[in-house]
N, C-alpha and C. Protein backbone atom coordinates (compact mmCIF):
# COMPACT_ATOMS: atom_id res chain seq x y z
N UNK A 1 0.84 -1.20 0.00
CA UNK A 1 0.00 0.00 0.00
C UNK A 1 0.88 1.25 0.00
N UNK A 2 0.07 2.43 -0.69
CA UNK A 2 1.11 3.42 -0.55
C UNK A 2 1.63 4.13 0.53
N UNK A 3 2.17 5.34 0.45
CA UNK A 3 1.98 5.80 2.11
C UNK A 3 2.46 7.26 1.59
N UNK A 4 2.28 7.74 3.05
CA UNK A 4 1.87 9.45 2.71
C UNK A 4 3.10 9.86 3.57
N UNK A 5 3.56 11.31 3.29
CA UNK A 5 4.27 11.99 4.17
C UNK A 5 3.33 13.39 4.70
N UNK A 6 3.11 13.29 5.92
CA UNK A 6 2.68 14.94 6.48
C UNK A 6 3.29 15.55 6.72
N UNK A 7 3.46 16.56 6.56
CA UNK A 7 4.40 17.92 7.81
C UNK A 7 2.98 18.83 7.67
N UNK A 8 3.39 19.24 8.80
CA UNK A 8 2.63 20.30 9.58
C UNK A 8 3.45 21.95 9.48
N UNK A 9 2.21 22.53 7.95
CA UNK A 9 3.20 23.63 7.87
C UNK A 9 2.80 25.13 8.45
N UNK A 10 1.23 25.28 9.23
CA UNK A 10 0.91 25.82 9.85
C UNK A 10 0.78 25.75 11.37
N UNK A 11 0.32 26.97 12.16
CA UNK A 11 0.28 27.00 13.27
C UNK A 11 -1.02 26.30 13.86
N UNK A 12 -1.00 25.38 15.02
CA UNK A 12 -2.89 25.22 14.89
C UNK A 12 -3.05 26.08 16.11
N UNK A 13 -2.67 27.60 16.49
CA UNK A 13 -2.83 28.63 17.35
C UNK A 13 -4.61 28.83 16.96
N UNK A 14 -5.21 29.25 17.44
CA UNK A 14 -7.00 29.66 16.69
C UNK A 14 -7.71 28.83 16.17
N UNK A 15 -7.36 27.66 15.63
CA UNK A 15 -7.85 26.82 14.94
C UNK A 15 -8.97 25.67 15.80
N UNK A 16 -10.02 25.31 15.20
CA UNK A 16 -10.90 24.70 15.67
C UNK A 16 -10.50 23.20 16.47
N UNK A 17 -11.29 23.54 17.83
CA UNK A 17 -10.92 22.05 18.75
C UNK A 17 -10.48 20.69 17.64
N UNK A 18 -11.97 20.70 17.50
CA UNK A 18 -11.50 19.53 16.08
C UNK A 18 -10.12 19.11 15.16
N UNK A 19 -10.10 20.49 14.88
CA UNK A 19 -9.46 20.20 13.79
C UNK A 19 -7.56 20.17 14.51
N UNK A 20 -7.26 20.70 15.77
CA UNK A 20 -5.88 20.37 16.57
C UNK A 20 -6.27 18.46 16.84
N UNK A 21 -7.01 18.72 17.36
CA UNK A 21 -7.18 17.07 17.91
C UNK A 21 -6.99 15.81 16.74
N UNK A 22 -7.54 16.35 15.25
CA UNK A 22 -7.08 15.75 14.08
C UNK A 22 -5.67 15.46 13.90
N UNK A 23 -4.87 16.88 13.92
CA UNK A 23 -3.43 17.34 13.85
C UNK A 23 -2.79 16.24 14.91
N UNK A 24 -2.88 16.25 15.66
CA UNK A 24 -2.38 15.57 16.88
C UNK A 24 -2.13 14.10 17.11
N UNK A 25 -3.73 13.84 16.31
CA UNK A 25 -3.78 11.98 16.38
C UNK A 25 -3.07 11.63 14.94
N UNK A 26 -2.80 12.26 13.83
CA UNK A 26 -2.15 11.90 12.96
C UNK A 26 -0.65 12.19 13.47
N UNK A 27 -0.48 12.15 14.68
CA UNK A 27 0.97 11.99 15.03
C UNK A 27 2.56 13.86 15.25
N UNK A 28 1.80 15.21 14.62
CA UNK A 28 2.36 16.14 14.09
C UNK A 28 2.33 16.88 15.88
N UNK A 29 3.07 17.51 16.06
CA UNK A 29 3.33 17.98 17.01
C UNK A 29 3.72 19.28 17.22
N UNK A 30 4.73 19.56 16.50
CA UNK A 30 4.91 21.23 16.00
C UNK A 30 5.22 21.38 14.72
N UNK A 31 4.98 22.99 14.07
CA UNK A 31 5.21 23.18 12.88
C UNK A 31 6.71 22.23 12.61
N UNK A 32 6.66 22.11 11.27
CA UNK A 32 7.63 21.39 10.59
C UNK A 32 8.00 19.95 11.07
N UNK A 33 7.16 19.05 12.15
CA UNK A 33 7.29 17.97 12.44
C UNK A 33 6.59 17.58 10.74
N UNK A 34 7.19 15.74 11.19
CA UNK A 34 7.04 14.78 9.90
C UNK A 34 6.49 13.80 10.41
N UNK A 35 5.46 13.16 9.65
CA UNK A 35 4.98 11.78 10.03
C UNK A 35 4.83 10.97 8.52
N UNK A 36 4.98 9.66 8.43
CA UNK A 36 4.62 8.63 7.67
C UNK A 36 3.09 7.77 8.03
N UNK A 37 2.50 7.74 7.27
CA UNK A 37 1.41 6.75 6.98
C UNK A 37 1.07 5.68 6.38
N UNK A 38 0.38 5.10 6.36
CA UNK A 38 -0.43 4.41 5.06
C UNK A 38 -1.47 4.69 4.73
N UNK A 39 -1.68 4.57 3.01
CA UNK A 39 -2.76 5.46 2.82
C UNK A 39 -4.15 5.14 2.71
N UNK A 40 -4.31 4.67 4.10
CA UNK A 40 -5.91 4.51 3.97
C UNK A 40 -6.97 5.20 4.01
N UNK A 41 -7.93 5.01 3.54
CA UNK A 41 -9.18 5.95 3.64
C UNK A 41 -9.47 7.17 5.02
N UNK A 42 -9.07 6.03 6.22
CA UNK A 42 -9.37 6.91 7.33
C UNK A 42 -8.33 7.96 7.14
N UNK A 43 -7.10 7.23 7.21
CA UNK A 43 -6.01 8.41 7.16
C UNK A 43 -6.14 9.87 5.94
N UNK A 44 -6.41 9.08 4.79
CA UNK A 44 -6.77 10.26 3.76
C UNK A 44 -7.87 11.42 4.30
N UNK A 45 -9.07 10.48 4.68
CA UNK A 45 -10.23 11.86 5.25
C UNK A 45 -9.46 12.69 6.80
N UNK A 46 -8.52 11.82 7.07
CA UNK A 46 -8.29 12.74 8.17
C UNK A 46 -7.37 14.12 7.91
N UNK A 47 -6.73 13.74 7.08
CA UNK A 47 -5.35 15.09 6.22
C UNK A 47 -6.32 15.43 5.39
N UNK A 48 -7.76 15.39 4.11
CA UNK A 48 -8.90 15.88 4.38
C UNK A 48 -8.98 17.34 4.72
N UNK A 49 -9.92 16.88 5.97
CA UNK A 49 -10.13 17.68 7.21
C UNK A 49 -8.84 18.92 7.36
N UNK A 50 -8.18 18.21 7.13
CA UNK A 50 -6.75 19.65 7.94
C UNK A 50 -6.44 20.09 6.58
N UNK A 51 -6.12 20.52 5.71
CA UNK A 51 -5.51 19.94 4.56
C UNK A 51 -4.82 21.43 4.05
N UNK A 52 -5.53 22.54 4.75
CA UNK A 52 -4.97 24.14 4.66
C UNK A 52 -4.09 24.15 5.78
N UNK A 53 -3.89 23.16 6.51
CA UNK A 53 -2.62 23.28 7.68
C UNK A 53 -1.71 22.53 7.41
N UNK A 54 -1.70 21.30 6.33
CA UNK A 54 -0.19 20.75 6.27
C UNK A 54 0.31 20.36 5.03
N UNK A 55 1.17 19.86 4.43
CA UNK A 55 1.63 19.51 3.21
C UNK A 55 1.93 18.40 3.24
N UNK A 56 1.63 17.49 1.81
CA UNK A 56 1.14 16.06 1.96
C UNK A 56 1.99 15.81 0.28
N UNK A 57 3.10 14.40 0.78
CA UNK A 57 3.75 14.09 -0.23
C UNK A 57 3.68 12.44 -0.19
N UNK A 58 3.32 11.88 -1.81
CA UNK A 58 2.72 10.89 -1.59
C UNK A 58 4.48 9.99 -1.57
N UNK A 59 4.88 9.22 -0.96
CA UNK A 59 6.27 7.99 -0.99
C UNK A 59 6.24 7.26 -1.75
């Protein structure tokens, strides 16, 4: 399966409960942290959801 790279290229300062708690469980912690995935559905709707806060490169 494929897999995704996140970084987190915004601040989630103001940003909706939701949408930090998204940020968070996909693993991103502060700006410019990196995480790896696989690209499953859940994971896709979850970067989705955030998708004006991080940058997404497919591996």
């Amino acid at each position: 399966m494929a897999k995704v790279k996140v970084t987190l290229a915004k601040s989630l300062i103001g940003k909706k409960p939701d949408h930090i708690a998204t940020v968070k469980a996909l693993g991103l912690k502060k700006i410019g942290s990196v995480v790896e995935h696989e690209a499953t559905p859940q994971i896709r709707g979850m970067i989705e959801k955030v998708k004006y806060m991080v940058k997404i490169e497919e591996v």
